[in-house]
N, C-alpha and C. Protein backbone atom coordinates (compact mmCIF):
# COMPACT_ATOMS: atom_id res chain seq x y z
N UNK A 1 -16.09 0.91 20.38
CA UNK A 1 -15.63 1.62 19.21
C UNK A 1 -16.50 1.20 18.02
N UNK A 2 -17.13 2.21 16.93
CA UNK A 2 -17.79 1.49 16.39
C UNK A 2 -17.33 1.78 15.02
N UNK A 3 -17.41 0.66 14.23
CA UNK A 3 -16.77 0.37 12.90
C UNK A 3 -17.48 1.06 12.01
N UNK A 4 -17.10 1.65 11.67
CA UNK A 4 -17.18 3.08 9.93
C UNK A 4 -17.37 2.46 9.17
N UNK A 5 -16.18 1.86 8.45
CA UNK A 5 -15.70 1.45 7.09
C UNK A 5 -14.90 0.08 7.10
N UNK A 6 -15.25 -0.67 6.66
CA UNK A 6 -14.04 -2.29 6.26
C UNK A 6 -14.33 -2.58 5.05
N UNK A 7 -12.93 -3.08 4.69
CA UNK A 7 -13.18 -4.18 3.00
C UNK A 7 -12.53 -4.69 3.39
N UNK A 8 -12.62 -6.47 3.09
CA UNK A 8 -11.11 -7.36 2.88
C UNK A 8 -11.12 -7.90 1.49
N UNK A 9 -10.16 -8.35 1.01
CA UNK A 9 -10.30 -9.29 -0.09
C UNK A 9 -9.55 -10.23 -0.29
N UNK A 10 -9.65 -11.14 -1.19
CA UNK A 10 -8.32 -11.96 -1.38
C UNK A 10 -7.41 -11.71 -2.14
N UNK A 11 -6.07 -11.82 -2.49
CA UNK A 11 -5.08 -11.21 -3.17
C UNK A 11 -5.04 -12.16 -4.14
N UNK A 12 -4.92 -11.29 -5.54
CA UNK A 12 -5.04 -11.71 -6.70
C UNK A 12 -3.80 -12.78 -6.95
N UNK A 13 -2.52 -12.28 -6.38
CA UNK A 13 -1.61 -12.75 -6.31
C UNK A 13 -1.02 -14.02 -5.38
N UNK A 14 -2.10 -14.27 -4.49
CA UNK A 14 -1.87 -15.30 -3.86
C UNK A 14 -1.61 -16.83 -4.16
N UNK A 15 -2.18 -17.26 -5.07
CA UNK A 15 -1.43 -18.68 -5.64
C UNK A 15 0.05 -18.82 -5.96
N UNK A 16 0.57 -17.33 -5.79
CA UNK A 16 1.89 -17.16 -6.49
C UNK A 16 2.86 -18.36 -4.93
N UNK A 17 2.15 -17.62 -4.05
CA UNK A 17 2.67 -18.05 -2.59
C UNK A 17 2.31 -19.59 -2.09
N UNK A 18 1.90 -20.59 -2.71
CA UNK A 18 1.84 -22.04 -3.01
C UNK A 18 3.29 -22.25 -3.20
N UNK A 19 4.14 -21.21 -3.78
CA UNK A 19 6.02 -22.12 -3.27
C UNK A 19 6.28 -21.98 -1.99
N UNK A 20 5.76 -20.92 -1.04
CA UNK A 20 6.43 -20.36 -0.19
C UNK A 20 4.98 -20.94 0.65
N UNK A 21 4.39 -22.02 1.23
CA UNK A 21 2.95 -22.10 1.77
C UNK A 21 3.31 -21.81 3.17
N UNK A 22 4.21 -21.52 3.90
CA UNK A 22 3.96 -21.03 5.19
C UNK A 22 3.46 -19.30 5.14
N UNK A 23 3.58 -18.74 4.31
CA UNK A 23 3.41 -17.26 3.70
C UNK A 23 1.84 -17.50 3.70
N UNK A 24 1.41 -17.87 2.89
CA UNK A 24 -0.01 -18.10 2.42
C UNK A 24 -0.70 -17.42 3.47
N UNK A 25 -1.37 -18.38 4.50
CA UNK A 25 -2.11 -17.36 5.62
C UNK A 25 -1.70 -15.70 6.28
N UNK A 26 -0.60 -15.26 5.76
CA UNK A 26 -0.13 -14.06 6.21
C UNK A 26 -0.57 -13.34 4.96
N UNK A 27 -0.29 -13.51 3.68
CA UNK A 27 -1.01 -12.51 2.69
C UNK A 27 -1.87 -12.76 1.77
N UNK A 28 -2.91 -13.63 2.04
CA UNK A 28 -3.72 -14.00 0.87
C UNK A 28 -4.56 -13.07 1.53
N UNK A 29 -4.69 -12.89 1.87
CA UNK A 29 -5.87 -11.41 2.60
C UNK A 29 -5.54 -10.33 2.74
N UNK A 30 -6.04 -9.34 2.14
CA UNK A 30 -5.86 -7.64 2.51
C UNK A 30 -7.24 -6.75 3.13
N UNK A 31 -7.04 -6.22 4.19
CA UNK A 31 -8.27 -5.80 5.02
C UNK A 31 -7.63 -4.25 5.41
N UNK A 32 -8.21 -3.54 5.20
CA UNK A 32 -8.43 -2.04 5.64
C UNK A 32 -10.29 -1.86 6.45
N UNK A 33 -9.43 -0.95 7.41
CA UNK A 33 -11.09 -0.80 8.19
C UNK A 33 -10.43 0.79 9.11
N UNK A 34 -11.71 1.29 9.00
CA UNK A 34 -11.79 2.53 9.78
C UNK A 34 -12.72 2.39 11.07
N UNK A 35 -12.22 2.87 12.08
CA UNK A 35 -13.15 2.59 13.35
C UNK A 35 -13.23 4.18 13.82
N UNK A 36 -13.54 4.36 15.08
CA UNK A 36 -14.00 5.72 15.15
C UNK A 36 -12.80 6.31 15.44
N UNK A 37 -11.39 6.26 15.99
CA UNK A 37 -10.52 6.84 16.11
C UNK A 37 -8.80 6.62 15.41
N UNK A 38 -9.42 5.16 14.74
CA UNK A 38 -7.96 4.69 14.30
C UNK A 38 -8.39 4.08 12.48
N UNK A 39 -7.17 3.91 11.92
CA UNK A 39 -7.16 3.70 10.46
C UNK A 39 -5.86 2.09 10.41
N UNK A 40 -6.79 0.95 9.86
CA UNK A 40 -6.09 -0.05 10.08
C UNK A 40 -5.73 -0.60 8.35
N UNK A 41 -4.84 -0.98 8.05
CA UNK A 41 -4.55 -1.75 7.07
C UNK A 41 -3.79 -2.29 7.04
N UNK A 42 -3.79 -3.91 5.92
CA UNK A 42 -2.52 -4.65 5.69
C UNK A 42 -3.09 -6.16 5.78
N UNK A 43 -1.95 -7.68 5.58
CA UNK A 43 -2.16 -8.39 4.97
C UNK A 43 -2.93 -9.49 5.92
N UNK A 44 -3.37 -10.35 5.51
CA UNK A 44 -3.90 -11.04 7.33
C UNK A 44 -4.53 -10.72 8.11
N UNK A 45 -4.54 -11.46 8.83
CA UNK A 45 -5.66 -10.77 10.70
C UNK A 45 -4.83 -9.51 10.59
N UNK A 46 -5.95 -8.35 10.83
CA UNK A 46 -5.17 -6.90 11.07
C UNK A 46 -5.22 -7.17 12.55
N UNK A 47 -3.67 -6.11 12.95
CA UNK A 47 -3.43 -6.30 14.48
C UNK A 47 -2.10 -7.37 14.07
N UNK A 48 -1.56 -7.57 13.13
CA UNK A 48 -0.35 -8.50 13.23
C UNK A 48 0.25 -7.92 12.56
N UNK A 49 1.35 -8.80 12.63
CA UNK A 49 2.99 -8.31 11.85
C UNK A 49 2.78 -7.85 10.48
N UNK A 50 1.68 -7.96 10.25
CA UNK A 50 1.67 -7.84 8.32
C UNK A 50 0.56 -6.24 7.83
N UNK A 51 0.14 -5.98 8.99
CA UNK A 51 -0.57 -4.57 9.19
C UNK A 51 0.03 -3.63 10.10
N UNK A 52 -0.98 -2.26 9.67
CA UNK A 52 -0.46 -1.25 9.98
C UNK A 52 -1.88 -0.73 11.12
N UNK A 53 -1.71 0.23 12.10
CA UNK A 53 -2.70 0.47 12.82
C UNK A 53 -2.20 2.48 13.11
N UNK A 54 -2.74 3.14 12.41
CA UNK A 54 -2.72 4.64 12.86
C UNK A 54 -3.79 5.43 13.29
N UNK A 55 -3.75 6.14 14.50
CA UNK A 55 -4.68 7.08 14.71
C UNK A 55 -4.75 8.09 14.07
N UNK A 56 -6.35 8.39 13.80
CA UNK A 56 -6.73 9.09 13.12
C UNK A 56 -6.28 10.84 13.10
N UNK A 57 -5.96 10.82 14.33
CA UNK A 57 -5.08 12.08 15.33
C UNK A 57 -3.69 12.31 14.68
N UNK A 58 -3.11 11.18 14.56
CA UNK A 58 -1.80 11.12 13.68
C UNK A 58 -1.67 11.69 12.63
N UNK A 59 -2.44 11.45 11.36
CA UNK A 59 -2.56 11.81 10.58
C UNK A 59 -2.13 13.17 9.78
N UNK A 60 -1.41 13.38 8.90
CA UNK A 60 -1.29 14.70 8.50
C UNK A 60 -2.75 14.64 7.17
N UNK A 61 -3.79 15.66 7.86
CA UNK A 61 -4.62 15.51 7.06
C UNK A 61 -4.52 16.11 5.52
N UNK A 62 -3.58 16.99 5.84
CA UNK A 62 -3.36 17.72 3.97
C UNK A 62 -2.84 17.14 3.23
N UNK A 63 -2.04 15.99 3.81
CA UNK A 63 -1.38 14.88 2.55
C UNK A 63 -1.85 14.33 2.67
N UNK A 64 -3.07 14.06 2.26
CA UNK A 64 -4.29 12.57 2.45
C UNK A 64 -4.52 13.13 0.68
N UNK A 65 -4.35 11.72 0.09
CA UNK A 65 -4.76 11.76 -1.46
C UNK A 65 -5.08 10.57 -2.06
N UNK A 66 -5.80 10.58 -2.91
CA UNK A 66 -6.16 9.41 -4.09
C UNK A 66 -5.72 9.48 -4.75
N UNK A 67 -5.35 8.32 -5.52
CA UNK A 67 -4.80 8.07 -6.76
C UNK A 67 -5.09 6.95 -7.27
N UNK A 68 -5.04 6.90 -8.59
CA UNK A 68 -5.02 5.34 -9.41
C UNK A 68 -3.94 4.39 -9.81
N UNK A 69 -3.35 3.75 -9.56
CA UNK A 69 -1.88 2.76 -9.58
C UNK A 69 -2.18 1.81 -10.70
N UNK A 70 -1.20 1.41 -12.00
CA UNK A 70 -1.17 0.75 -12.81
C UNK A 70 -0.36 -0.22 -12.53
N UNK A 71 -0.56 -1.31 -13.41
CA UNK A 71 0.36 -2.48 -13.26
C UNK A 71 2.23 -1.86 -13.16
N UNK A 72 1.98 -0.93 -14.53
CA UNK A 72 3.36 -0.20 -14.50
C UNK A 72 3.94 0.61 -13.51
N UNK A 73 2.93 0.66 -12.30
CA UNK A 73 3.34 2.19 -11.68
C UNK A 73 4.27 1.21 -10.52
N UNK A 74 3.02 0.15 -10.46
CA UNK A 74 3.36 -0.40 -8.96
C UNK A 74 4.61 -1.20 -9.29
N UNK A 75 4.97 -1.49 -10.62
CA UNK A 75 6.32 -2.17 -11.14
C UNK A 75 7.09 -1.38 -10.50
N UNK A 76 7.13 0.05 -11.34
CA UNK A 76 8.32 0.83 -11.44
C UNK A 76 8.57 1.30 -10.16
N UNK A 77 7.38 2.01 -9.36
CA UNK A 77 7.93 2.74 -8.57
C UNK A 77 8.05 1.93 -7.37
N UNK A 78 7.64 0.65 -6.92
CA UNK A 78 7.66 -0.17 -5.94
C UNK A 78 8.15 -1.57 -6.16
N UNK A 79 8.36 -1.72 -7.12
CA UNK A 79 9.42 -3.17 -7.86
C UNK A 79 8.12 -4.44 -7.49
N UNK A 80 6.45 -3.70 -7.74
CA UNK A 80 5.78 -4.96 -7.67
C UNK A 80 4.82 -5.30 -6.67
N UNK A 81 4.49 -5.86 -6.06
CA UNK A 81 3.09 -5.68 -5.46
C UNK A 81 2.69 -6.63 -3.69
N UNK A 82 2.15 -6.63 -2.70
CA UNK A 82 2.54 -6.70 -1.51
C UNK A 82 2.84 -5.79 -0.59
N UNK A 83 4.13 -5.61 0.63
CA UNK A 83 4.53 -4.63 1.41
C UNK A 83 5.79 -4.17 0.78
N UNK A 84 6.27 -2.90 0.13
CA UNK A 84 6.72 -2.37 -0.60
C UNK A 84 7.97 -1.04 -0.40
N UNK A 85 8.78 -0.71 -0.32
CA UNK A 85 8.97 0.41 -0.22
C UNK A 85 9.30 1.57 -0.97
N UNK A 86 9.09 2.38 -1.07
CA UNK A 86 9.75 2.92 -2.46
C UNK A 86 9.35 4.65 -2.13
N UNK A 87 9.13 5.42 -3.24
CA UNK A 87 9.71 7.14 -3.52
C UNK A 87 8.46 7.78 -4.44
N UNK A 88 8.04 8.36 -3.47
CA UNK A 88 6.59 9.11 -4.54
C UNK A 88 7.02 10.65 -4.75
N UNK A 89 6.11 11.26 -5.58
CA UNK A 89 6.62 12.70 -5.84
C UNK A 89 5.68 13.67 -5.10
N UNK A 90 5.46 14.46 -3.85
CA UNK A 90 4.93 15.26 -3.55
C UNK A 90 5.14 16.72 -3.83
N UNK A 91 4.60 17.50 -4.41
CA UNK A 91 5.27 18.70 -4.81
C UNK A 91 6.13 18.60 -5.64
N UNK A 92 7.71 18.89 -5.01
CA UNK A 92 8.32 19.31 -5.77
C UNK A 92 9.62 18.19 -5.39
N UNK A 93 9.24 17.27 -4.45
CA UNK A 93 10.19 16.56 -3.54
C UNK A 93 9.86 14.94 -3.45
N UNK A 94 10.49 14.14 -3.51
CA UNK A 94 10.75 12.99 -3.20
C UNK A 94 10.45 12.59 -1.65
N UNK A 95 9.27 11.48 -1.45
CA UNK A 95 9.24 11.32 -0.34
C UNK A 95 9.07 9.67 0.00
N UNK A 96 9.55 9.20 1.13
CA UNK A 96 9.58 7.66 1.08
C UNK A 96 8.60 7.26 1.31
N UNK A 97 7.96 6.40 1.26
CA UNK A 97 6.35 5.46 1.72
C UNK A 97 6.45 3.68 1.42
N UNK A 98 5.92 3.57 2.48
CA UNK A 98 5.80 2.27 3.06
C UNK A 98 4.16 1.69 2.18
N UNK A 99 4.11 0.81 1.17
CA UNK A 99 3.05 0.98 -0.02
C UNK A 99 2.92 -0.48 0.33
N UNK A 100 1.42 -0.97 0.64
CA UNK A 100 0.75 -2.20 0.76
C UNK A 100 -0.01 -2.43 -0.50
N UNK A 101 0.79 -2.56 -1.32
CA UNK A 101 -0.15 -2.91 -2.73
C UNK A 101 -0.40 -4.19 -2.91
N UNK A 102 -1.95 -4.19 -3.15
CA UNK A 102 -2.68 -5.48 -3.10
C UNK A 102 -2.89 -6.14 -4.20
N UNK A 103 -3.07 -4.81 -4.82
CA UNK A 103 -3.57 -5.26 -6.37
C UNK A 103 -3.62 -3.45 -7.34
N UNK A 104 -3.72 -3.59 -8.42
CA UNK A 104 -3.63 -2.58 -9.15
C UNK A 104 -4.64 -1.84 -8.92
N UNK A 105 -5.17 -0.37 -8.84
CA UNK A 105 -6.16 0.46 -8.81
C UNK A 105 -6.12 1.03 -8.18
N UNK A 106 -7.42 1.43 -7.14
CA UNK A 106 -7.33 3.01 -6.60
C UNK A 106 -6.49 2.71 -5.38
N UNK A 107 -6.33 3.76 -5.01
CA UNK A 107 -5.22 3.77 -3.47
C UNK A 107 -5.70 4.97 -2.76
N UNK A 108 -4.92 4.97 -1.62
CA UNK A 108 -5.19 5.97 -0.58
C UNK A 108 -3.05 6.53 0.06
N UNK A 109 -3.13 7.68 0.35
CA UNK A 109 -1.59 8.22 0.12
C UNK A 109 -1.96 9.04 1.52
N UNK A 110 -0.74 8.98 2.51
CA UNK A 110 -1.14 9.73 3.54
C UNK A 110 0.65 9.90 4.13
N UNK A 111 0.63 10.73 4.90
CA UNK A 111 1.79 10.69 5.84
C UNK A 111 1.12 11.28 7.05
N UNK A 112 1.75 10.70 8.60
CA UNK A 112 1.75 11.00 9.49
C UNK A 112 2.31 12.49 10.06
N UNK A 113 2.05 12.60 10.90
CA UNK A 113 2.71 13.95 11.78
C UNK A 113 3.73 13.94 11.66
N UNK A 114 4.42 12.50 11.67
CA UNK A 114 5.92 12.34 11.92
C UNK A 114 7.02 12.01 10.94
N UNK A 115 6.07 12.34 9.66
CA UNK A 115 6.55 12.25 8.52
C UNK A 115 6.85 11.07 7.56
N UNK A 116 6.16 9.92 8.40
CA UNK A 116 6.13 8.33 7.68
C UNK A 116 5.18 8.69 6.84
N UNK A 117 5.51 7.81 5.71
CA UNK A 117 4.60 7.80 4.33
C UNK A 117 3.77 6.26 4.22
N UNK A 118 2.59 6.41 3.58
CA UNK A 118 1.89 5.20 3.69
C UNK A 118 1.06 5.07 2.30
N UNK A 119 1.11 3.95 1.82
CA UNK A 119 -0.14 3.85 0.65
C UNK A 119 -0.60 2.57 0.49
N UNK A 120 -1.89 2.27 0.65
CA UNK A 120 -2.51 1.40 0.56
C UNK A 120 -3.49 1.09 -0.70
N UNK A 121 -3.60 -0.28 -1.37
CA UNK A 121 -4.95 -0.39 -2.45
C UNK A 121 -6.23 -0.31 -1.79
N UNK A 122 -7.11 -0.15 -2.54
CA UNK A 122 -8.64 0.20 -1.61
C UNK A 122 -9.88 0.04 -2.78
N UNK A 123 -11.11 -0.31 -2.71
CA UNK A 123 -11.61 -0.10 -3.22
C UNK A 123 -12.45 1.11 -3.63
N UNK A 124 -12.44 1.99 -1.99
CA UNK A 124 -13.22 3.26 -2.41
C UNK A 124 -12.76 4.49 -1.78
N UNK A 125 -11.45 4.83 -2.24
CA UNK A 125 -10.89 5.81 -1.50
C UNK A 125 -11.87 7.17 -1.39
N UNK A 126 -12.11 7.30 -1.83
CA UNK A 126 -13.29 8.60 -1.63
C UNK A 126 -13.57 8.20 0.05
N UNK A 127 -14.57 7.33 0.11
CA UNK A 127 -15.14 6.87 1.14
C UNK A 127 -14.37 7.13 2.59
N UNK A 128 -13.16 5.99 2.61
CA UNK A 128 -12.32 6.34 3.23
C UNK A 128 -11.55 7.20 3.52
N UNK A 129 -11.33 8.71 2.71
CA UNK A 129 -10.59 9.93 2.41
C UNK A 129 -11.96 10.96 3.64
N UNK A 130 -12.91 10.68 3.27
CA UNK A 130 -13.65 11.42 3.54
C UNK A 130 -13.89 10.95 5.70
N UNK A 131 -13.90 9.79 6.04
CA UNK A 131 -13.43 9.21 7.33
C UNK A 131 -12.34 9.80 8.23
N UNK A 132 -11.10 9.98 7.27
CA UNK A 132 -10.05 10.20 8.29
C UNK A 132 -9.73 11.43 7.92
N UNK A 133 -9.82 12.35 7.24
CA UNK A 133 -9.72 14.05 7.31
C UNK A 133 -10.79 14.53 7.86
């Protein structure tokens, strides 16, 4: 399988998790990577409890979107930053999504076939937008 696209980084927020140090190795890292048939993201070694792994097949490609996330957005609409859940506005409707916010800025917005919602931080959603549609 050959690898497309990866970023990892370290989470801005990670010293916060020095109270909680068994946490530490599970989210001081955020890694998204595209391979030729699947779309991986989330906190830690991806492939564990703290990531997500979807085929690219899955995908509902017409709700694939970018956006930019503020300190305020990721407050309000996700109570804050990490694995998240919360209510975005598509259209005209309220829809749930499962939001890995790492840090404030660009993101990537998708739902599956099966109607799960997903949003991840990223550095170059273009890039990645353009991979999995």
């Amino acid at each position: 399988m050959s690898l497309e696209y990866k970023e990892s980084s370290c989470v801005s927020w990670s010293p916060t998790l020095v109270f909680v140090p068994c946490l530490l190795p599970c989210f001081s890292q955020f890694s998204v990577q595209v391979e030729q048939d699947t779309l991986s993201f989330g906190y830690g070694p991806l492939r564990c409890g703290n990531s997500v792994e979807v085929l690219l097949s899955d995908i509902d490609k017409k709700s694939v979107s970018a956006g930019l996330a503020s300190c305020t957005d990721n407050l309000i609409s996700f109570g804050g930053w990490g694995i998240r859940y919360g209510q975005v506005t598509v259209g005209d409707t309220k829809r749930s999504v499962v939001a890995y916010n790492s840090r404030n800025g660009p993101f990537v917005q998708f739902f599956t076939l099966k109607g799960k919602g997903y949003r991840f931080s990223c550095r170059d959603p273009e890039a990645i937008i353009k991979l999995i549609t």
